[in-house]
C-alpha atoms as a PDB file:
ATOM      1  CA  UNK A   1     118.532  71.288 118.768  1.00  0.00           C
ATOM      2  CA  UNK A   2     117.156  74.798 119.318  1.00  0.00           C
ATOM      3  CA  UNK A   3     116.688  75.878 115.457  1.00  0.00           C
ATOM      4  CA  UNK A   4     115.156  72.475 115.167  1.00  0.00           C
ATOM      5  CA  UNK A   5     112.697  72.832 117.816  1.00  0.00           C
ATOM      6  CA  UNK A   6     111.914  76.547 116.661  1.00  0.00           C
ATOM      7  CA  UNK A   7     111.344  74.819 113.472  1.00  0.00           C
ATOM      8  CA  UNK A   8     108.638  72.192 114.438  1.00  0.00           C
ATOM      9  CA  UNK A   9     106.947  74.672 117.127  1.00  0.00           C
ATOM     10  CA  UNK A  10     106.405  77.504 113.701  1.00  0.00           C
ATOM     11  CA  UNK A  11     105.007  74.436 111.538  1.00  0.00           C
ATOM     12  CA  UNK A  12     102.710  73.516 114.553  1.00  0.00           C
ATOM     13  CA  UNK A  13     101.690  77.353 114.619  1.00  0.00           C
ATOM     14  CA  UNK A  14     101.317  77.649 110.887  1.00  0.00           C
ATOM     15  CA  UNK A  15      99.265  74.597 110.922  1.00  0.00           C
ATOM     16  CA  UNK A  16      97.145  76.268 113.391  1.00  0.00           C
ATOM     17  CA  UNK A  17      96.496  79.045 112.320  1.00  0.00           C
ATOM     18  CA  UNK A  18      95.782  77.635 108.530  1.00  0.00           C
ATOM     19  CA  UNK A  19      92.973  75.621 110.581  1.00  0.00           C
ATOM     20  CA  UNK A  20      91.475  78.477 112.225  1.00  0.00           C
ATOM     21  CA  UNK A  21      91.220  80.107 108.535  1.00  0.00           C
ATOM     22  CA  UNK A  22      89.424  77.045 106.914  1.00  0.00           C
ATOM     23  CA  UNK A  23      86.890  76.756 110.559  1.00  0.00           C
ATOM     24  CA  UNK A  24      86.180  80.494 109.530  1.00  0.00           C
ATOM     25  CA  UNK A  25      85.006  79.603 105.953  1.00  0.00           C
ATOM     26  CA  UNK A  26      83.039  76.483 107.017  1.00  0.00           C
ATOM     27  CA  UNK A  27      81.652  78.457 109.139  1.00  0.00           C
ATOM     28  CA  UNK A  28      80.179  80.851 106.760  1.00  0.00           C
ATOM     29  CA  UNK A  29      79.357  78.469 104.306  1.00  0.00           C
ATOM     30  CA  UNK A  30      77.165  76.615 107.080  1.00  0.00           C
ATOM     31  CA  UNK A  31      75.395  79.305 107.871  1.00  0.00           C
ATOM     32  CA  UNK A  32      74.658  80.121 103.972  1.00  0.00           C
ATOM     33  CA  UNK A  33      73.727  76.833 103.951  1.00  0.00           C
ATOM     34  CA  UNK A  34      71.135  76.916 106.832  1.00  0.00           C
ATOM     35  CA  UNK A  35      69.756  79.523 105.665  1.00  0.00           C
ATOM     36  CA  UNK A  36      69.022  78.348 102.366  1.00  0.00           C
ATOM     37  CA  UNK A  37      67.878  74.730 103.929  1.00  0.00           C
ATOM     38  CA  UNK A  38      65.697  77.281 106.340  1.00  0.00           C
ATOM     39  CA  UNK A  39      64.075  78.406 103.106  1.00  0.00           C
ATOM     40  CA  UNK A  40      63.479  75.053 101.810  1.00  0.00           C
ATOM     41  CA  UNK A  41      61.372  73.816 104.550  1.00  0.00           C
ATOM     42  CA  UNK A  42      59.267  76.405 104.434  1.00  0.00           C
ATOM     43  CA  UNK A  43      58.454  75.608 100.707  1.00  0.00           C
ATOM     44  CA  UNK A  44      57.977  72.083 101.348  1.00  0.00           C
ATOM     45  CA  UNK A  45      55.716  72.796 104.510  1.00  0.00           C
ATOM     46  CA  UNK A  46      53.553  74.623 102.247  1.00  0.00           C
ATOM     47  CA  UNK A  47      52.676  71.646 100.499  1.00  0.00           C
ATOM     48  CA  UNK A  48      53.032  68.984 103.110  1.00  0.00           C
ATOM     49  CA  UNK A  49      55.765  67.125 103.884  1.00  0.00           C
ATOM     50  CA  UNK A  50      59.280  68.274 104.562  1.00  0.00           C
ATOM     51  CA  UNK A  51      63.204  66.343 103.931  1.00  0.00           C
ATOM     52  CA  UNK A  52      66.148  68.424 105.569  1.00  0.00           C
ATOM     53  CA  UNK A  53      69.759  68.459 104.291  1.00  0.00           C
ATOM     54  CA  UNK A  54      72.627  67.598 106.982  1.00  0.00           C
ATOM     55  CA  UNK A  55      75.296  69.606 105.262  1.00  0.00           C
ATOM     56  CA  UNK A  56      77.400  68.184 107.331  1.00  0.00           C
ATOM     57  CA  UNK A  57      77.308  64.403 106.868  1.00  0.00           C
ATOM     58  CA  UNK A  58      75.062  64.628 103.182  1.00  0.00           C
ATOM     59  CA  UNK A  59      72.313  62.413 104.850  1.00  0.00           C
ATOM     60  CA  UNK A  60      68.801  63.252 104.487  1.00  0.00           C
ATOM     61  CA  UNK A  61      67.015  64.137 107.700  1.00  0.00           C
ATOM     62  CA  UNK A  62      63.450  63.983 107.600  1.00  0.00           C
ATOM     63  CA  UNK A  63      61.803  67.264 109.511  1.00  0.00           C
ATOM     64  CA  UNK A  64      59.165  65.906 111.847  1.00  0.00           C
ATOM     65  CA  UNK A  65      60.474  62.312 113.359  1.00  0.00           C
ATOM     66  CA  UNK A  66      63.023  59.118 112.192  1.00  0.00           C
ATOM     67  CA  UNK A  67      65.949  60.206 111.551  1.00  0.00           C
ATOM     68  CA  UNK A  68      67.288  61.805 114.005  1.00  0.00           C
ATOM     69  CA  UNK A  69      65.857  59.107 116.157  1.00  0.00           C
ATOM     70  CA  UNK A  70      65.339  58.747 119.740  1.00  0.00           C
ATOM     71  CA  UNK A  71      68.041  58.202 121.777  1.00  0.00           C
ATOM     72  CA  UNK A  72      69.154  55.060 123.874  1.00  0.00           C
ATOM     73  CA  UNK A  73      71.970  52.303 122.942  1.00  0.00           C
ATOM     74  CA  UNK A  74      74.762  53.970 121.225  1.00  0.00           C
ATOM     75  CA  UNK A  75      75.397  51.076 118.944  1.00  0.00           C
ATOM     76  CA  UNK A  76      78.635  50.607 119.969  1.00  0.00           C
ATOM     77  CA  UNK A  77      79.958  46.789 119.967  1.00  0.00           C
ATOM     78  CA  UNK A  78      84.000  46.328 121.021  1.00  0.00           C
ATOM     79  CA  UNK A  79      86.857  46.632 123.613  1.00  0.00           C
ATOM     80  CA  UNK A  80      89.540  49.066 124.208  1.00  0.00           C
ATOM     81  CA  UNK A  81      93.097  48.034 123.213  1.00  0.00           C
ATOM     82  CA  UNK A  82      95.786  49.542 124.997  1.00  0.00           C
ATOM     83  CA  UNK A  83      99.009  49.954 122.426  1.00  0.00           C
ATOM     84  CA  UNK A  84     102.764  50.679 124.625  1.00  0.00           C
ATOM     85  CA  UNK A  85     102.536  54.317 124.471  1.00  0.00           C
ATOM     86  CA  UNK A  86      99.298  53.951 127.126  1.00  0.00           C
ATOM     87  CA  UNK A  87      96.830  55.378 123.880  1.00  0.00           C
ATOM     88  CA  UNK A  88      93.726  52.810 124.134  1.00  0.00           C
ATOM     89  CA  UNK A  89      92.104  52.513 120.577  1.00  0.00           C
ATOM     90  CA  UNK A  90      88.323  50.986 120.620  1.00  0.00           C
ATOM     91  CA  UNK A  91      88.315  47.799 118.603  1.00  0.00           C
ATOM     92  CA  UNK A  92      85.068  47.170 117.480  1.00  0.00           C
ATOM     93  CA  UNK A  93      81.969  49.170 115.985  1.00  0.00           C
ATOM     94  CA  UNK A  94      81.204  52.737 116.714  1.00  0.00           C
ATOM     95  CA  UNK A  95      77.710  53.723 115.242  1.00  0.00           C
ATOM     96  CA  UNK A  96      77.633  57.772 113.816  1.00  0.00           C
ATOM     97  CA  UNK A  97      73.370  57.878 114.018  1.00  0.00           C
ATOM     98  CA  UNK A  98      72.175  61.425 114.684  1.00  0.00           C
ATOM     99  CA  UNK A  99      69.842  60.542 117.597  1.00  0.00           C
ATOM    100  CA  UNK A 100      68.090  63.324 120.081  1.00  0.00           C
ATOM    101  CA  UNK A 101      68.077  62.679 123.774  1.00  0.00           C
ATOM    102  CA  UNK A 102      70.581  60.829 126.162  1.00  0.00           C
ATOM    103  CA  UNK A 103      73.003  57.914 124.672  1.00  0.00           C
ATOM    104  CA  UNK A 104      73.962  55.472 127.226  1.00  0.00           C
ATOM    105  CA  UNK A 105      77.956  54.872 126.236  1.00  0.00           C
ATOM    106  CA  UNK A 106      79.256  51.762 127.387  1.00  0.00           C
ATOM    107  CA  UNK A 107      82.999  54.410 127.809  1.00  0.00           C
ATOM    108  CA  UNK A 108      83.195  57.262 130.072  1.00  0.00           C
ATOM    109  CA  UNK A 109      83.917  59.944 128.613  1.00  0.00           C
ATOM    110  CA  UNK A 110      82.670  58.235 125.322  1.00  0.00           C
ATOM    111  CA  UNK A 111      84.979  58.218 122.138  1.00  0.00           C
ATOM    112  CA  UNK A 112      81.845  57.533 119.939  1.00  0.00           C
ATOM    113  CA  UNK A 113      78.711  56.090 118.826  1.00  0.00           C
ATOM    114  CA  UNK A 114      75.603  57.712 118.204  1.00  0.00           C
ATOM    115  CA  UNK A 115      75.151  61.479 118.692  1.00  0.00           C
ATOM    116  CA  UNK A 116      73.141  64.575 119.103  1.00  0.00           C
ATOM    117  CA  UNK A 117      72.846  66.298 115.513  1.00  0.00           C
ATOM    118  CA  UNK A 118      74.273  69.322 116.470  1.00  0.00           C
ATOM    119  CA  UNK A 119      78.539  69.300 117.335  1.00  0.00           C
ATOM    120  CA  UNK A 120      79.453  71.127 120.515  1.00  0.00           C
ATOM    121  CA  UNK A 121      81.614  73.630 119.465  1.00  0.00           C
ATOM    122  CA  UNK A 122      85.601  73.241 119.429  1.00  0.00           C
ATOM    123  CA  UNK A 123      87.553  75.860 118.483  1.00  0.00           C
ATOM    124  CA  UNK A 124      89.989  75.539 121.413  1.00  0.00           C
ATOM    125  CA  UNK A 125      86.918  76.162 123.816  1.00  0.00           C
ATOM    126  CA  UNK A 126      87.122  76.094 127.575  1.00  0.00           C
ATOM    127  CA  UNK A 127      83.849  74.979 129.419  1.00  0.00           C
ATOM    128  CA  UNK A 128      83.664  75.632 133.120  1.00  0.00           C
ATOM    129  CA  UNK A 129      80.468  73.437 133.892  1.00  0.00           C
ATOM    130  CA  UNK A 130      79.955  69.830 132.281  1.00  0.00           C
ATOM    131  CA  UNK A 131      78.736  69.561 128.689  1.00  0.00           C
ATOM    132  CA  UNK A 132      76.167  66.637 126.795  1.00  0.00           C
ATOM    133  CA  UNK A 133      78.219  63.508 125.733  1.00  0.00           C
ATOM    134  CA  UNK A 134      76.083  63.382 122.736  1.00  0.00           C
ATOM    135  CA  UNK A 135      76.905  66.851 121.372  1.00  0.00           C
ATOM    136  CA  UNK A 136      81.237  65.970 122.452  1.00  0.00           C
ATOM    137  CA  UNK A 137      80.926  63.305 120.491  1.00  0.00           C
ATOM    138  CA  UNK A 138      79.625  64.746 117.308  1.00  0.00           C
ATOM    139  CA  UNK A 139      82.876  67.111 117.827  1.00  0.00           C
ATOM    140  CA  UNK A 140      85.044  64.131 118.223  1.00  0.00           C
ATOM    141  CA  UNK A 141      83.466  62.618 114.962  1.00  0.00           C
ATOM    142  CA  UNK A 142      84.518  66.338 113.132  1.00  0.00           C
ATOM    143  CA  UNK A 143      88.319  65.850 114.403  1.00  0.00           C
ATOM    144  CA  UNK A 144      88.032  67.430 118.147  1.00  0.00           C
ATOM    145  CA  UNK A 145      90.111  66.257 120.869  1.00  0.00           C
ATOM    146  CA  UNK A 146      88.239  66.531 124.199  1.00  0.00           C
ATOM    147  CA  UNK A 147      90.095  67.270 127.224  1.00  0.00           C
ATOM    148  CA  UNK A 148      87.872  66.051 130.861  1.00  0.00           C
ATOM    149  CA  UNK A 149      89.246  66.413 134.324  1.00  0.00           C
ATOM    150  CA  UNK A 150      88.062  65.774 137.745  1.00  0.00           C
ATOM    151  CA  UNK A 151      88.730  68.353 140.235  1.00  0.00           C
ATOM    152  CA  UNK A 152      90.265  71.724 139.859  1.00  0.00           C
ATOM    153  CA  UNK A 153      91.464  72.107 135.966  1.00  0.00           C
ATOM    154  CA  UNK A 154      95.143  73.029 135.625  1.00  0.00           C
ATOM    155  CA  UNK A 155      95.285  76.987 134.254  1.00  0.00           C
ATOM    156  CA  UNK A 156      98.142  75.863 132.160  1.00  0.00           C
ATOM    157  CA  UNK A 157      96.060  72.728 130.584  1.00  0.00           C
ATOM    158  CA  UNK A 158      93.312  75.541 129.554  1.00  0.00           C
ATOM    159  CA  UNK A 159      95.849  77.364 128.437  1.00  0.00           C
ATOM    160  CA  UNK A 160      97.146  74.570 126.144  1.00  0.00           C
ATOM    161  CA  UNK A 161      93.124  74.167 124.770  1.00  0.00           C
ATOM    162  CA  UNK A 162      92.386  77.519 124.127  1.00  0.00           C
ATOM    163  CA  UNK A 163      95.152  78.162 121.755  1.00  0.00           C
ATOM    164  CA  UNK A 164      94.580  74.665 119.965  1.00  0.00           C
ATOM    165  CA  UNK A 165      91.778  74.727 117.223  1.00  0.00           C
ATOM    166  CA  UNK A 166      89.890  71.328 116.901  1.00  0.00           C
ATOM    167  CA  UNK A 167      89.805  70.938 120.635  1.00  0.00           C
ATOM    168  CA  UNK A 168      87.584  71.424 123.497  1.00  0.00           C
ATOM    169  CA  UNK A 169      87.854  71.414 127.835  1.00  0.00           C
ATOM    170  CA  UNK A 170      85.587  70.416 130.545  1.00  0.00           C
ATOM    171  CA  UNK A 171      85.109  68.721 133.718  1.00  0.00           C
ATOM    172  CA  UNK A 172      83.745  65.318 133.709  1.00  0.00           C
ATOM    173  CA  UNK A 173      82.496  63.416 137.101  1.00  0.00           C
ATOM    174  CA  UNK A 174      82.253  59.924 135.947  1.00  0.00           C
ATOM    175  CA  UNK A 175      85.757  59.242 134.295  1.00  0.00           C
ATOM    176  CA  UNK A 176      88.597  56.461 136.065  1.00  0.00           C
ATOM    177  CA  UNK A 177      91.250  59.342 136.277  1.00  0.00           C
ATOM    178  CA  UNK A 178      91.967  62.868 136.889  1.00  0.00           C
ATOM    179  CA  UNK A 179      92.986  64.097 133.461  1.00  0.00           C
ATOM    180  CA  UNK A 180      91.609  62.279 130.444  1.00  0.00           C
ATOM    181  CA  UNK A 181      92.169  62.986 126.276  1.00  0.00           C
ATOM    182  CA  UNK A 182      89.532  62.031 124.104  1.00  0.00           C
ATOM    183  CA  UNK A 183      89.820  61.667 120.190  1.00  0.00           C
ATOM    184  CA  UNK A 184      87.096  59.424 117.602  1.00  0.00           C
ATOM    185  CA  UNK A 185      88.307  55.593 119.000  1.00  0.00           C
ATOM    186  CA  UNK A 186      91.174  56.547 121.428  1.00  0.00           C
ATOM    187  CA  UNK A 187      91.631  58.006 124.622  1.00  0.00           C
ATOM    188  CA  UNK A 188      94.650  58.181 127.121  1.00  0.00           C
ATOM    189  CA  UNK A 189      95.016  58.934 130.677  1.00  0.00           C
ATOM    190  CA  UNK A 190      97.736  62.101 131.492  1.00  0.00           C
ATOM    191  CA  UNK A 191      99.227  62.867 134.625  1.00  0.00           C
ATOM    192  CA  UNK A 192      98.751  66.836 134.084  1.00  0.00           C
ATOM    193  CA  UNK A 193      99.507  69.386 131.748  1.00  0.00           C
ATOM    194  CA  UNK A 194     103.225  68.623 131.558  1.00  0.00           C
ATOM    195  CA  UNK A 195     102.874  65.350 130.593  1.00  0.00           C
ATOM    196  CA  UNK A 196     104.681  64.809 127.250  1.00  0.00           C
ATOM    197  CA  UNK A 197     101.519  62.747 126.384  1.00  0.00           C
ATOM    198  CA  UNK A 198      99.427  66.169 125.849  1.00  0.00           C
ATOM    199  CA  UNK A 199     101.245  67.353 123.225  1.00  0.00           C
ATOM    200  CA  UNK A 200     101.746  63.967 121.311  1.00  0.00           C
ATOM    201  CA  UNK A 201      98.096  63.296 121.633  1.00  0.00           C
ATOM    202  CA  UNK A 202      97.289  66.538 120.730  1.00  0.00           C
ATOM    203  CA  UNK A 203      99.239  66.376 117.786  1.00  0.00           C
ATOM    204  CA  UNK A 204      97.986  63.226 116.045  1.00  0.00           C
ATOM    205  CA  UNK A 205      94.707  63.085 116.869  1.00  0.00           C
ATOM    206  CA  UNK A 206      93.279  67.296 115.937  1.00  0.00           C
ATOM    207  CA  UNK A 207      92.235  66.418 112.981  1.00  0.00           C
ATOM    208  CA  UNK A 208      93.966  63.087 112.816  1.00  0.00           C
ATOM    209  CA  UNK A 209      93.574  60.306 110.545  1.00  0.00           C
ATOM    210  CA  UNK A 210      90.992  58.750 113.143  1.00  0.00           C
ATOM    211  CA  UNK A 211      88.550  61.780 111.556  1.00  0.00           C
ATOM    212  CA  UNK A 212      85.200  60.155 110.154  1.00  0.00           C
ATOM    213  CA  UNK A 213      84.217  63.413 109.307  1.00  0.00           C
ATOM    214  CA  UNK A 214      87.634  65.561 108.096  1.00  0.00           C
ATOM    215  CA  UNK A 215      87.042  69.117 107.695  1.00  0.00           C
ATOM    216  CA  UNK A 216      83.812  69.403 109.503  1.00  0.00           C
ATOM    217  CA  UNK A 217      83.551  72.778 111.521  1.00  0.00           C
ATOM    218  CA  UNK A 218      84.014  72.901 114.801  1.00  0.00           C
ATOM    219  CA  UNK A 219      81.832  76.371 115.227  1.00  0.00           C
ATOM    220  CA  UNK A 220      78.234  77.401 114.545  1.00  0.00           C
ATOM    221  CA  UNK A 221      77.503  74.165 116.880  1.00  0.00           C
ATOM    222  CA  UNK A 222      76.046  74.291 120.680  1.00  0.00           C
ATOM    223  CA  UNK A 223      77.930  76.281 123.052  1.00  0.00           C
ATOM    224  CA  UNK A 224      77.432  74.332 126.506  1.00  0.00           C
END
């Protein structure tokens, strides 16, 4: 039982850490990329008339208005299902629009929808204050998990975040329970940071197969 258990908790570390390594390189190609989209709008500005590049998602994003739109319904349509290990999956549509302003999510915390353009960043960050739905959920879309709690958080539940690339902590007022795990579609309740749940959730869902955008960096985004 022991070697075994050494044996998953190593892969688990390797897998980390090989994460980490690829969120550095995104990283740095993003901001190679920026750059050189930087460059391009000042060409095209010069002669009227400007189309960014999302590197992220491929779409075209025109400079001065549409698309990113204005914000309001997140064109979400469905229910949650609740499967026997407690994990409730939305059933339904969840819209991926880059929109700017507030989203009105028909879920607290949200597990989708439409969101701001720019991901909050993830790399096993901590926040101490409460952060924009609209930039969480762009993280969920790139393969975060988002951990909210009500209340004092649990040092050992921080803990747990920090060291877990592809994930993300804050508090969150307007949520049915004290401890809450978000992924893209699925969320489950936990009754603290010992609950078996963490880890299992943890485990499928960082980068999980739920991922509409695998890959996607989870720095170089907004920090609160």
């Amino acid at each position: 039982m022991g070697s075994a258990k050494n044996s998953s908790a190593a892969a688990r570390a390797a897998r980390i850490e090989e994460m980490r390594r690829a969120g550095r390189a995104r990283a740095r190609r993003t901001q190679v990329l920026t750059v050189a989209a930087g460059v391009v709008a000042v060409a095209g500005l010069a002669v009227g008339g400007v189309v960014l590049v999302d590197s992220q998602s491929g779409e075209q994003v025109p400079a001065a208005s549409g698309d990113a739109r204005d914000a309001g319904d997140a064109g979400d349509s469905g229910h949650f299902t609740t499967g026997p290990d407690g994990v409730r999956t939305w059933s339904g549509k969840l819209s991926r629009t880059h929109v700017t302003g507030k989203v009105s999510y028909p879920m607290h915390p949200p597990v989708g929808g439409n969101h701001d353009p720019v991901w909050l960043n993830c790399n096993g960050e901590v926040y101490t204050e409460p952060v924009r739905d609209e930039n969480a959920v762009h993280a969920l879309e790139h393969g975060a998990v988002w951990v909210t709690y009500t209340g004092e958080a649990a040092e050992a539940l921080s803990a747990k975040v920090r060291k877990t690339p592809y994930s993300l902590m804050s508090p969150y007022g307007n949520q049915a329970a004290p401890i809450m795990l978000s992924a893209w579609g699925h969320q489950v309740t936990v009754k603290g940071a010992s609950d078996p749940e963490v880890d299992r959730f943890l485990a499928t869902y960082v980068q999980g197969g739920q991922t509409p955008e695998p890959g996607a960096p989870c720095t170089g985004g907004a920090s609160k």
